[in-house]
Protein backbone atom coordinates (compact mmCIF):
# COMPACT_ATOMS: atom_id res chain seq x y z
CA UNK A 1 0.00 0.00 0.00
CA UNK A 2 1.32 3.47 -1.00
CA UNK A 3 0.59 6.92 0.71
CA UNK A 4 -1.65 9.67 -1.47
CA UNK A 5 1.26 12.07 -1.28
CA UNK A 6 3.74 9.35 -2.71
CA UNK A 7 0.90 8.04 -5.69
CA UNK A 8 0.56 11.59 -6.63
CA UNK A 9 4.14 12.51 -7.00
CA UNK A 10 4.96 9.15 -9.21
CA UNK A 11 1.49 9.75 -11.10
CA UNK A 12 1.33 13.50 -12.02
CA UNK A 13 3.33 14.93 -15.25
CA UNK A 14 3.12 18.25 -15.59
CA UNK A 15 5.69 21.20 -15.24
CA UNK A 16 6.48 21.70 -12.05
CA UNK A 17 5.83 18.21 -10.13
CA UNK A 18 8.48 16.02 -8.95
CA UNK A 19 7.37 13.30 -11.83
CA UNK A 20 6.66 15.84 -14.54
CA UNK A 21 10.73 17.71 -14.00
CA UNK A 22 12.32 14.05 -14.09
CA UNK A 23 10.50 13.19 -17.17
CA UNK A 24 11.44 16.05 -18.99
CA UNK A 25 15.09 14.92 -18.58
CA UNK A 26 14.58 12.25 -21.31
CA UNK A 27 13.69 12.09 -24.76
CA UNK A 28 9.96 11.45 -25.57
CA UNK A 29 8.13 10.42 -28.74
CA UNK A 30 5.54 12.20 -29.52
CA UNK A 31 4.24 11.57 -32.75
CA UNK A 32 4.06 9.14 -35.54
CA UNK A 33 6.12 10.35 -39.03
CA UNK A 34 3.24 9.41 -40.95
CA UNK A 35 0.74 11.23 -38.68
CA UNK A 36 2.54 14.13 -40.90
CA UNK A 37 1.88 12.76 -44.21
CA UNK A 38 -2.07 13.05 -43.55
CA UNK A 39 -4.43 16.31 -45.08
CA UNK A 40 -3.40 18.28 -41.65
CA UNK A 41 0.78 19.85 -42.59
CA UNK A 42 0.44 21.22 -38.57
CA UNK A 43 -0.81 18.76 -36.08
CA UNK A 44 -1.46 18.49 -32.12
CA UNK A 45 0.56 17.26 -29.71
CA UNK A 46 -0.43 16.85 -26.44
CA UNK A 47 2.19 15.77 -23.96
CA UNK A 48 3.36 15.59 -20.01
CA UNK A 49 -0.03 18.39 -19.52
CA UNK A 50 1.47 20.52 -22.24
CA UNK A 51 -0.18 21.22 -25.70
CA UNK A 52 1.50 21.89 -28.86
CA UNK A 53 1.92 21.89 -32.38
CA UNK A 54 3.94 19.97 -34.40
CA UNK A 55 4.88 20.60 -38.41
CA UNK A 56 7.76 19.70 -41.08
CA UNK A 57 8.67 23.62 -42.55
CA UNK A 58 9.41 23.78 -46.38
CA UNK A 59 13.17 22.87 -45.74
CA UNK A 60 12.17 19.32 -44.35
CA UNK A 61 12.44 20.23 -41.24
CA UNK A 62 10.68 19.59 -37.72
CA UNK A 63 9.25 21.87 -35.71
CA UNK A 64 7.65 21.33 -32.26
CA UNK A 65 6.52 24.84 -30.93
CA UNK A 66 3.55 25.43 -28.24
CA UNK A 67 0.05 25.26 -29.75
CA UNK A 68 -0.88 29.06 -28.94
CA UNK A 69 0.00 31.76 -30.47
CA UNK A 70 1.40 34.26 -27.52
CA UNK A 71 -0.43 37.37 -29.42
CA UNK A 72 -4.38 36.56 -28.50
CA UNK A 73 -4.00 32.70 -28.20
CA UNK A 74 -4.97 31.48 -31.45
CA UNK A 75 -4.88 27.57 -32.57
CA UNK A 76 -1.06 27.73 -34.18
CA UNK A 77 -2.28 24.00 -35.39
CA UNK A 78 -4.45 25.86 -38.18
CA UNK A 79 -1.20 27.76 -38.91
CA UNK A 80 0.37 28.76 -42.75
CA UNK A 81 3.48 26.70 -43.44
CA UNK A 82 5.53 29.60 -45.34
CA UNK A 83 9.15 29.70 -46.15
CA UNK A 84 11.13 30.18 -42.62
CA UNK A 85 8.54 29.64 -40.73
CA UNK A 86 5.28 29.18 -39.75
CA UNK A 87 2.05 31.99 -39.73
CA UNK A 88 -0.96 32.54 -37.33
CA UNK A 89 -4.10 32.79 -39.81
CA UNK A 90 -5.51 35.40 -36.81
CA UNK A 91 -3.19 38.50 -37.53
CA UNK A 92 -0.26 37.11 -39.31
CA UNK A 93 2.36 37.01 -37.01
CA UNK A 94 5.11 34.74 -38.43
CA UNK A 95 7.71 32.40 -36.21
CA UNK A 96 10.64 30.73 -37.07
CA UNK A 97 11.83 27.33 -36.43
CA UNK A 98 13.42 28.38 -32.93
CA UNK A 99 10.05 30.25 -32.15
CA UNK A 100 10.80 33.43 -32.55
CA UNK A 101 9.08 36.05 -34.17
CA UNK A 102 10.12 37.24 -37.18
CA UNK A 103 7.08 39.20 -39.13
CA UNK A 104 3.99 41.34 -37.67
CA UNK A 105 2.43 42.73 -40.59
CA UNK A 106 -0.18 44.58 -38.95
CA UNK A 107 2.28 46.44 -36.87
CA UNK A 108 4.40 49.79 -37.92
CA UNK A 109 6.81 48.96 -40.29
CA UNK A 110 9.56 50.73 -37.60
CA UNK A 111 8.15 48.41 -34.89
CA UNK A 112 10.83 45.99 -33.34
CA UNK A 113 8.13 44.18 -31.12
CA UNK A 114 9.00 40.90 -32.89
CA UNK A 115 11.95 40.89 -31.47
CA UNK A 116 10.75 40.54 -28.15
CA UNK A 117 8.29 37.87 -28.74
CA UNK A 118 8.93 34.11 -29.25
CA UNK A 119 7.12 30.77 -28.48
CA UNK A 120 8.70 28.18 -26.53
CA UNK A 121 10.08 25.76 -28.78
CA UNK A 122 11.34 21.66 -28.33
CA UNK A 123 14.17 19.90 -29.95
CA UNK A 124 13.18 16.56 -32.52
CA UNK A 125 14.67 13.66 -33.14
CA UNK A 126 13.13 11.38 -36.02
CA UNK A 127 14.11 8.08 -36.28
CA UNK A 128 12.60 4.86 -38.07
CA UNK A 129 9.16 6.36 -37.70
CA UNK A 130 8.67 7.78 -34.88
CA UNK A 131 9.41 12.19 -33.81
CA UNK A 132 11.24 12.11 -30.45
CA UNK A 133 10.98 15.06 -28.17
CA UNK A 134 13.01 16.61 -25.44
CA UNK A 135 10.96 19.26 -22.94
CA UNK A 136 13.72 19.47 -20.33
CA UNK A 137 15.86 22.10 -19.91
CA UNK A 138 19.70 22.17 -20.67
CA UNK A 139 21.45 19.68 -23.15
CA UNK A 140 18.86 16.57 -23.52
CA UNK A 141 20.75 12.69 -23.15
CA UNK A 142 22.47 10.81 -26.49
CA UNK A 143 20.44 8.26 -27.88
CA UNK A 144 21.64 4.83 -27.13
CA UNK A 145 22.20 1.93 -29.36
CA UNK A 146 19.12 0.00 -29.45
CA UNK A 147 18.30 -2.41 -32.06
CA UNK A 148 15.07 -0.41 -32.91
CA UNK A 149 16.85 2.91 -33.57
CA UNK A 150 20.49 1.10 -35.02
CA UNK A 151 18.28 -0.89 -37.46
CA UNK A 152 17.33 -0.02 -40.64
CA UNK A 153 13.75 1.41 -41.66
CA UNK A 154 13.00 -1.68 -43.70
CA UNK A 155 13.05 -3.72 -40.68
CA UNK A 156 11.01 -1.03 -38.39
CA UNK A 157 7.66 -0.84 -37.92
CA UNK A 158 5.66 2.12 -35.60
CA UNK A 159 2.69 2.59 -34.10
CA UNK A 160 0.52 3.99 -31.68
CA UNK A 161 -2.54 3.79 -29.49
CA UNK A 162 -4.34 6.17 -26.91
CA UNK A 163 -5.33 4.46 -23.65
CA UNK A 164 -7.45 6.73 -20.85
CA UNK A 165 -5.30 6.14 -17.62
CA UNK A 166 -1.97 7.17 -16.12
CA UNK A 167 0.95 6.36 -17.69
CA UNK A 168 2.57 4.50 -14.87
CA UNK A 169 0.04 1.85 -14.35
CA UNK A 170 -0.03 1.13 -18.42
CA UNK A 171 4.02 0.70 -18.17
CA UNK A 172 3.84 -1.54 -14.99
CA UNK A 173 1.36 -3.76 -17.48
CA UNK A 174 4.68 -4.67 -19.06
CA UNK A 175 6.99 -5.15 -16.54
CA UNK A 176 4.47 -7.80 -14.95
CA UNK A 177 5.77 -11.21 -16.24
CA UNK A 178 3.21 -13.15 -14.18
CA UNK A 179 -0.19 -11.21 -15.60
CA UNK A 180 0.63 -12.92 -19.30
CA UNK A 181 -0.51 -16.42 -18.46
CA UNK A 182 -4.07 -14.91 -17.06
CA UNK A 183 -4.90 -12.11 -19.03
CA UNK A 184 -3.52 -13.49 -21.93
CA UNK A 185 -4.49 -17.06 -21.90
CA UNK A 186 -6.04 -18.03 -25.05
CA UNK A 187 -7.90 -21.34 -24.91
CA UNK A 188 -6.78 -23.08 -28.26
CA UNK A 189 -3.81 -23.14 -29.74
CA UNK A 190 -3.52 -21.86 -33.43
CA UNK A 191 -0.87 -21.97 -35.81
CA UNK A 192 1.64 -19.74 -35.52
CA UNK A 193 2.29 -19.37 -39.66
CA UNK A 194 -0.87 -17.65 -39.52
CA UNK A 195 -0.08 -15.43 -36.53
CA UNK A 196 2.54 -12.53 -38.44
CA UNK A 197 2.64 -9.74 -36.33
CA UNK A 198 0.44 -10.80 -33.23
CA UNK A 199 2.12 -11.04 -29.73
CA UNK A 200 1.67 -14.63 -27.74
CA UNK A 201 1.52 -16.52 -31.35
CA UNK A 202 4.77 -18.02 -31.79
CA UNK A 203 5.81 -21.26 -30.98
CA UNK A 204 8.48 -20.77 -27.87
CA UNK A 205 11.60 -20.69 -29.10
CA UNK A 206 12.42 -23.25 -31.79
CA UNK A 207 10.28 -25.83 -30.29
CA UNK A 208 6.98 -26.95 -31.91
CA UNK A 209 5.13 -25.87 -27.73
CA UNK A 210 3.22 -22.71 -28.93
CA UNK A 211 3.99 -19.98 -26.29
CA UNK A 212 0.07 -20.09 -25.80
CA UNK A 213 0.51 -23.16 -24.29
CA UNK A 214 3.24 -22.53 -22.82
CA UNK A 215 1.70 -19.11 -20.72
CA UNK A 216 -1.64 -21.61 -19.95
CA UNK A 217 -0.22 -24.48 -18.30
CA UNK A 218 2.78 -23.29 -16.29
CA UNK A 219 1.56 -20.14 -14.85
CA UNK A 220 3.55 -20.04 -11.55
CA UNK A 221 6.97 -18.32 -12.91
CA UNK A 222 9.73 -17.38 -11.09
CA UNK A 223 11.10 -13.78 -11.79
CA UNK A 224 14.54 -12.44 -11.76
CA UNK A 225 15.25 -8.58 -11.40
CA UNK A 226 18.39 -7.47 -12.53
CA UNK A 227 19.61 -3.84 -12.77
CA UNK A 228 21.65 -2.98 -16.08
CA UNK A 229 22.28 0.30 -17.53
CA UNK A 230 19.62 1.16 -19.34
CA UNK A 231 16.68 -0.06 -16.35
CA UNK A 232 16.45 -3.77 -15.39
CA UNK A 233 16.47 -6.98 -17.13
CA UNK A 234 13.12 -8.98 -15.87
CA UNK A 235 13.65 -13.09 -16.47
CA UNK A 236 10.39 -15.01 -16.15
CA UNK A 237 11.17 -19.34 -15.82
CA UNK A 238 8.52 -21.53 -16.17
CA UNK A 239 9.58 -25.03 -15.43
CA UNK A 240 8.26 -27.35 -18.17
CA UNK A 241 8.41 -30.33 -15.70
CA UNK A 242 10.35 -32.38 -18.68
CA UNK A 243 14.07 -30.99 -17.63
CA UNK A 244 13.72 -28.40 -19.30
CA UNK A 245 12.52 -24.12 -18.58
CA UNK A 246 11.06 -21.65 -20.59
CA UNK A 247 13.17 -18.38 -20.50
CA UNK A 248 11.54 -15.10 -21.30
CA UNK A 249 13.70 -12.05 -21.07
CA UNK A 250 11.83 -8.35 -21.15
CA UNK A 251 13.56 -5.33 -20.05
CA UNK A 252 11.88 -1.74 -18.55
CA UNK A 253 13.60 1.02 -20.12
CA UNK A 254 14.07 4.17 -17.82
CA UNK A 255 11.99 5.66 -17.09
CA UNK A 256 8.86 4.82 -19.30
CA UNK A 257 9.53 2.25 -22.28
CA UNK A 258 9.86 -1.47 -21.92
CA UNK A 259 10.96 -4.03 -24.67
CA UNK A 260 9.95 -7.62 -25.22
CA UNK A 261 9.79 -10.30 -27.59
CA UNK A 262 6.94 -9.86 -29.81
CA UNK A 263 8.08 -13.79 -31.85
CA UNK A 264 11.18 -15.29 -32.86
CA UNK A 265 11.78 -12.98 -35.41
CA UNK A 266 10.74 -9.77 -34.20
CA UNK A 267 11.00 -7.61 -30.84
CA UNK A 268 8.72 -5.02 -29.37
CA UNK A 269 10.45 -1.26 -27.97
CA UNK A 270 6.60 0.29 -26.40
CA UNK A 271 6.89 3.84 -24.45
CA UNK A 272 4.12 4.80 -22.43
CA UNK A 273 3.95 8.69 -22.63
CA UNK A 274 2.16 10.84 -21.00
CA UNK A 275 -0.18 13.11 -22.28
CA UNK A 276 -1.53 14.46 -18.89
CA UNK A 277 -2.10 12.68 -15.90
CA UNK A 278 -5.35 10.52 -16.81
CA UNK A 279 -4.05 10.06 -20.22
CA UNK A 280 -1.34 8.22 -21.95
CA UNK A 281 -0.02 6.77 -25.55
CA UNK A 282 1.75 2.92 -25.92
CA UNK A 283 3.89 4.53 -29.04
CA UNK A 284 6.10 1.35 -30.39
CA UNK A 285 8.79 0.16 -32.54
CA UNK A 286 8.62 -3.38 -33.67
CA UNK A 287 12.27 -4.23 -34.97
CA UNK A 288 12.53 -7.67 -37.23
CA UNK A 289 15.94 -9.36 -36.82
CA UNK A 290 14.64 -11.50 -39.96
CA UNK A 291 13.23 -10.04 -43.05
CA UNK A 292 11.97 -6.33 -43.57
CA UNK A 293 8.70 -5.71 -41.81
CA UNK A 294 5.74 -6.04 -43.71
CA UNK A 295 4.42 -2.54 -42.73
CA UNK A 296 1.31 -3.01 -44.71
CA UNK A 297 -0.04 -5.67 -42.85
CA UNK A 298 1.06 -4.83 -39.58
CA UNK A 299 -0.34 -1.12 -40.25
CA UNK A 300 -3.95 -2.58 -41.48
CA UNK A 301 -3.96 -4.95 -38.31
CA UNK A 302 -3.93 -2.27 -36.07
CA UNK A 303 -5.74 0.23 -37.60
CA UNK A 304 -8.78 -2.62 -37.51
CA UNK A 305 -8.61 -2.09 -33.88
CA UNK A 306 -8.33 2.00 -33.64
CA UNK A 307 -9.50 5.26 -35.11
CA UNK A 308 -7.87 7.80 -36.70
CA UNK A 309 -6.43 10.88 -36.31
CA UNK A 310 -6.16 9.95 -32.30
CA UNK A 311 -4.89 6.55 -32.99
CA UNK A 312 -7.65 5.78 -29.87
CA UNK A 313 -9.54 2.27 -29.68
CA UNK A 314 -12.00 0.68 -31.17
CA UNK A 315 -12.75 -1.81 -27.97
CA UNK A 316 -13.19 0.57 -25.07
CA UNK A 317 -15.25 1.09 -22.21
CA UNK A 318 -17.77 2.81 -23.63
CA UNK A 319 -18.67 -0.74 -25.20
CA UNK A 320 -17.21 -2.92 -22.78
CA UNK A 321 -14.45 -3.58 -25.08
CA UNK A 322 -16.24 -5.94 -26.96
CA UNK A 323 -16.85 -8.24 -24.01
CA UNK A 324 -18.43 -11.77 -25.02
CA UNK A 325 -19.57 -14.25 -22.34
CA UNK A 326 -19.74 -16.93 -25.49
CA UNK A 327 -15.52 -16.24 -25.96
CA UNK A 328 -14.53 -15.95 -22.36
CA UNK A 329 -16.59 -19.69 -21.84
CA UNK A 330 -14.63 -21.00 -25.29
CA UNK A 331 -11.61 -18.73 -26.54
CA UNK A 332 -10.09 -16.39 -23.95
CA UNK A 333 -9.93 -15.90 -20.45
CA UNK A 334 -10.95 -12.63 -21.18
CA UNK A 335 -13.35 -12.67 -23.31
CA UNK A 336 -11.93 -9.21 -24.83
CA UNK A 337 -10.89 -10.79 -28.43
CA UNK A 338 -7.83 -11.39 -29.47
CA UNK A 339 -5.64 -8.60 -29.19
CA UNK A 340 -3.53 -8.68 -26.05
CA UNK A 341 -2.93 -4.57 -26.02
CA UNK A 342 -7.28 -4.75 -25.53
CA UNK A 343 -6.46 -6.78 -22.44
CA UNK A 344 -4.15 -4.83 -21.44
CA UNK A 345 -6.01 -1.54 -22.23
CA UNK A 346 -8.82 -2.67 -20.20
CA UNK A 347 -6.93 -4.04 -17.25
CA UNK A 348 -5.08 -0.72 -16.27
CA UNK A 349 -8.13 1.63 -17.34
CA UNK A 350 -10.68 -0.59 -15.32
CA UNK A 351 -7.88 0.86 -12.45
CA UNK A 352 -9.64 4.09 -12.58
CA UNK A 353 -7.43 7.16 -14.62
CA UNK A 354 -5.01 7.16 -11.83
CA UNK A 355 -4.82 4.30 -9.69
CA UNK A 356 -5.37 4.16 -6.27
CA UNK A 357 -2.16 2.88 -4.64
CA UNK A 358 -3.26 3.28 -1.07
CA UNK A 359 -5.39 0.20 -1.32
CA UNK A 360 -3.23 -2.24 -3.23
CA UNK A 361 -1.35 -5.71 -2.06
CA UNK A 362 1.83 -6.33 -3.78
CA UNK A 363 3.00 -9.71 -4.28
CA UNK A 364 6.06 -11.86 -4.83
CA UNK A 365 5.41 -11.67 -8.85
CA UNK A 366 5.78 -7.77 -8.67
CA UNK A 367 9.37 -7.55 -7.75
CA UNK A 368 10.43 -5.55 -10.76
CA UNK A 369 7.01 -2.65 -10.14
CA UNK A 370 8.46 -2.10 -6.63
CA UNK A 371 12.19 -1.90 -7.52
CA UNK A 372 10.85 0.75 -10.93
CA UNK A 373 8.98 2.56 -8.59
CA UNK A 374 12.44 2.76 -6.13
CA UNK A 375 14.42 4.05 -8.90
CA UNK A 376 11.49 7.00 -10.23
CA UNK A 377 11.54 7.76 -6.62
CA UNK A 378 15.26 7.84 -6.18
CA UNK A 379 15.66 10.04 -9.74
CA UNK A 380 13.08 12.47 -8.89
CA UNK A 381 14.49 13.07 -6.01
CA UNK A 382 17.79 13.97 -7.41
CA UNK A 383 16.10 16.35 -9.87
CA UNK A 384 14.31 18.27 -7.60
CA UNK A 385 17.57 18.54 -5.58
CA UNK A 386 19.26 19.82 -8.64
CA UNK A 387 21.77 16.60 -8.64
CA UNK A 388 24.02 15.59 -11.75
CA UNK A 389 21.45 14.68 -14.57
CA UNK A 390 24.40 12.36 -15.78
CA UNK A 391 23.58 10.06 -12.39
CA UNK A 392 20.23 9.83 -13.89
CA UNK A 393 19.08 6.05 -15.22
CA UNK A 394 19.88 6.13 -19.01
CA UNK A 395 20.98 9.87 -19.48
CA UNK A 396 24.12 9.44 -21.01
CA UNK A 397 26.56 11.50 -23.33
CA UNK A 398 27.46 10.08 -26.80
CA UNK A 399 30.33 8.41 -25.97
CA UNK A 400 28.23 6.38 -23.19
CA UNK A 401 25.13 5.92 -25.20
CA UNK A 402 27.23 4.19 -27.45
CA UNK A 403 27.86 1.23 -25.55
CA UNK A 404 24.54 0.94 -24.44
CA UNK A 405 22.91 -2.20 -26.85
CA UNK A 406 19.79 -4.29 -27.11
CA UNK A 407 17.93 -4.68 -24.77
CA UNK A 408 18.16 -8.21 -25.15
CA UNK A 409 14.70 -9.47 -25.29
CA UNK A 410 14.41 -13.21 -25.85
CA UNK A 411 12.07 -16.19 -25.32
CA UNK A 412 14.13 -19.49 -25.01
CA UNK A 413 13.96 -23.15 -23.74
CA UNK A 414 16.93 -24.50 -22.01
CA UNK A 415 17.88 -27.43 -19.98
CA UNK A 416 16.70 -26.27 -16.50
CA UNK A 417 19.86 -26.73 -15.01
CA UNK A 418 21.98 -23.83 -17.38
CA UNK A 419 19.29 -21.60 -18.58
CA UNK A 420 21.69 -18.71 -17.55
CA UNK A 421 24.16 -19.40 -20.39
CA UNK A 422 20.91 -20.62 -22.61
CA UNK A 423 19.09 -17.20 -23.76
CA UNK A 424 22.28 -15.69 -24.27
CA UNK A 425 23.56 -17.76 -26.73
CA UNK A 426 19.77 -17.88 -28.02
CA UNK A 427 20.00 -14.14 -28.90
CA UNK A 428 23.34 -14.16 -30.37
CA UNK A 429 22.65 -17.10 -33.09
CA UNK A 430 19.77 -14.83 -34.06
CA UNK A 431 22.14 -11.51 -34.16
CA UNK A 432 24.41 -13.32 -36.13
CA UNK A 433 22.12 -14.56 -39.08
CA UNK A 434 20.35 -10.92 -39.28
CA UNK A 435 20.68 -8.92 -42.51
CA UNK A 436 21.88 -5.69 -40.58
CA UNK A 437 24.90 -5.12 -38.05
CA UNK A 438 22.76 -6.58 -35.00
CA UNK A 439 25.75 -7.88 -32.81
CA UNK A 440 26.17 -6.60 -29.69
């Protein structure tokens, strides 16, 4: 059980709050590429409480700037795209791509007012996909060497969906080994040929044991907790009872990103960002150590299950997220279809939009939640205390960041008895056959 005080200083996000300052020391994304390829050139983005506008100028460009313009507070989302910059339609004032002000044509023509006006601004990174973000103040972290950003596009796949609840109860979702063989226990086993980009499809490892079967009939794991250097390594065993374990390795990703092994071929980078405090986006990166992604029908999956332009669900609460009594009997423990993320959608929004941690019981299985919540605790702390950002979880220079690899996300079966030297050597056969520099 958690105090109010504590819940409310690891739940809230915006400027100002203990959680909000330490999450504007990392990098963010924030948007989609392709959400920029749509009818609208200048679209929303609403982030950590803060709203703003997002376009590519006429030199290619990104530009993240706040949404209103600081004249009379006009919608800069509805703004003119010119050359060096970008115009408010109310009276024509014109901003570059640092935000400042650099035309107001209804103004003297002697007037240096511009001058003095500009609109805070954000630096971008864009890479396989996805527009990253830094709101912090000062010079933001390097980028480490993941697979999903070290990869090449062809093999990168990115998408996004809007869940209504707190960001920190949709991350803990994935850092929750134990939850997979309950709320994602399908009933019957299909083939996993005709499973391409679902999660919990595969067969595990290169055995012919679907992981389906694997989650439903030995759902008593034991987890590991390891810290590394970019968060922890979680390792979930499942004794098979023949000799033999089932390895899963997932990692959490300071402060809000996890990754996991989506199948044998392809693994699964998901941040949870905030957009306020009762709001939040799963924004992934699905990186294929085999062949290139098939975008097309990993895109027209997904969109099946959400609407655009807010990427928000089809299944929701508003219709019980598609709730059958006839499945949950027959198909799923759930009875919430077939797409995990609508399982776990429902299972951190039926928490309430921030949940209440003064009434929860936390058990053996959630030894990597308590230790994440240790370490937000522990870095907001040395934010608000003005500490060395560089003794922060994962904010690194370049010459760091570029030892940084992986995460290593694996599922593997091993003989019980050396499953610790198993997964590894899993990972690195599949490294070493990938089309793209993959080796760690």
């Amino acid at each position: 059980m958690m105090s109010q005080d504590k819940n409310n200083e690891l739940t809230q996000v915006g400027a100002g709050t203990l959680g909000g300052n330490m999450l504007r020391q990392y990098w963010m994304p924030v948007a989609l590429s392709e959400e920029l390829e749509g009818d609208r050139p200048v679209i929303p983005v609403n982030v950590l409480g803060e709203k703003l506008a997002l376009y590519r100028d006429l030199k290619g460009n990104l530009v993240l700037m706040a949404r209103h313009c600081p004249h009379r507070g006009a919608d800069m989302t509805f703004g003119r795209i010119e050359d060096e910059g970008i115009r408010c339609p109310f009276h024509g004032w014109k901003f570059d791509e640092t935000g400042q002000c650099i035309n107001q044509p209804a103004e003297p023509e002697d007037s240096k007012m511009c001058k003095k006006i500009k609109i805070r601004s954000y630096p971008l990174k864009e890479v396989n996909g996805l527009i990253f973000a830094y709101l912090g103040e000062g010079v933001p972290p390097a980028f480490p060497d993941f697979d999903c950003f070290r990869a090449p596009e062809s093999h990168v796949f990115a998408f996004k969906g809007l869940w209504e609840c707190n960001w920190l109860q949709a991350l803990e979702v994935g850092i929750d080994p134990a939850h997979a063989s309950f709320l994602h226990r399908f009933l019957k086993d299909e083939d996993p040929k005709d499973q391409y980009g679902k999660q919990f499809r595969d067969n595990a490892a290169d055995t012919n044991l679907p992981i389906t079967k694997v989650l439903r009939e030995f759902d008593r794991p034991v987890i590991e907790v390891e810290d590394t250097d970019f968060g922890m390594r979680i390792i979930a065993l499942r004794d098979l009872q023949n000799g033999q374990t089932h390895v899963r390795v997932t990692n959490q990703v300071f402060p809000c990103a996890i990754t996991i092994p989506m199948s044998n071929e392809m693994n699964i980078t998901q941040w949870h960002v905030p957009v306020d405090d009762e709001t939040s986006y799963w924004v992934s990166m699905f990186t294929s150590f085999g062949s290139p992604v098939d975008k097309e029908k990993m895109r027209d999956q997904r969109l099946k299950e959400h609407t655009l332009p807010d990427y928000a669900p089809v299944r929701n609460k508003s219709n019980e997220y598609g709730y059958s009594r006839a499945e949950q009997e027959n198909e799923t423990w759930t009875g919430l279809g077939m797409d995990i993320n609508v399982h776990d959608q429902w299972a951190c929004e039926s928490m309430g939009p921030i949940q209440d941690r003064r009434h929860e019981h936390l058990g053996t299985t959630d030894k990597a939640i308590i230790k994440h919540r240790r370490k937000l605790i522990k870095a907001m702390k040395l934010v608000a205390e003005g500490g060395d950002r560089n003794e922060l979880p994962l904010h690194v220079t370049e010459e760091v960041a570029k030892t940084i690899k992986g995460p290593v996300a694996v599922d593997a079966v091993a003989p019980t008895d050396s499953w610790e030297s198993s997964w590894p050597e899993r990972d690195k056969s599949r490294r070493q056959a990938c089309t793209w520099d993959a080796d760690l």
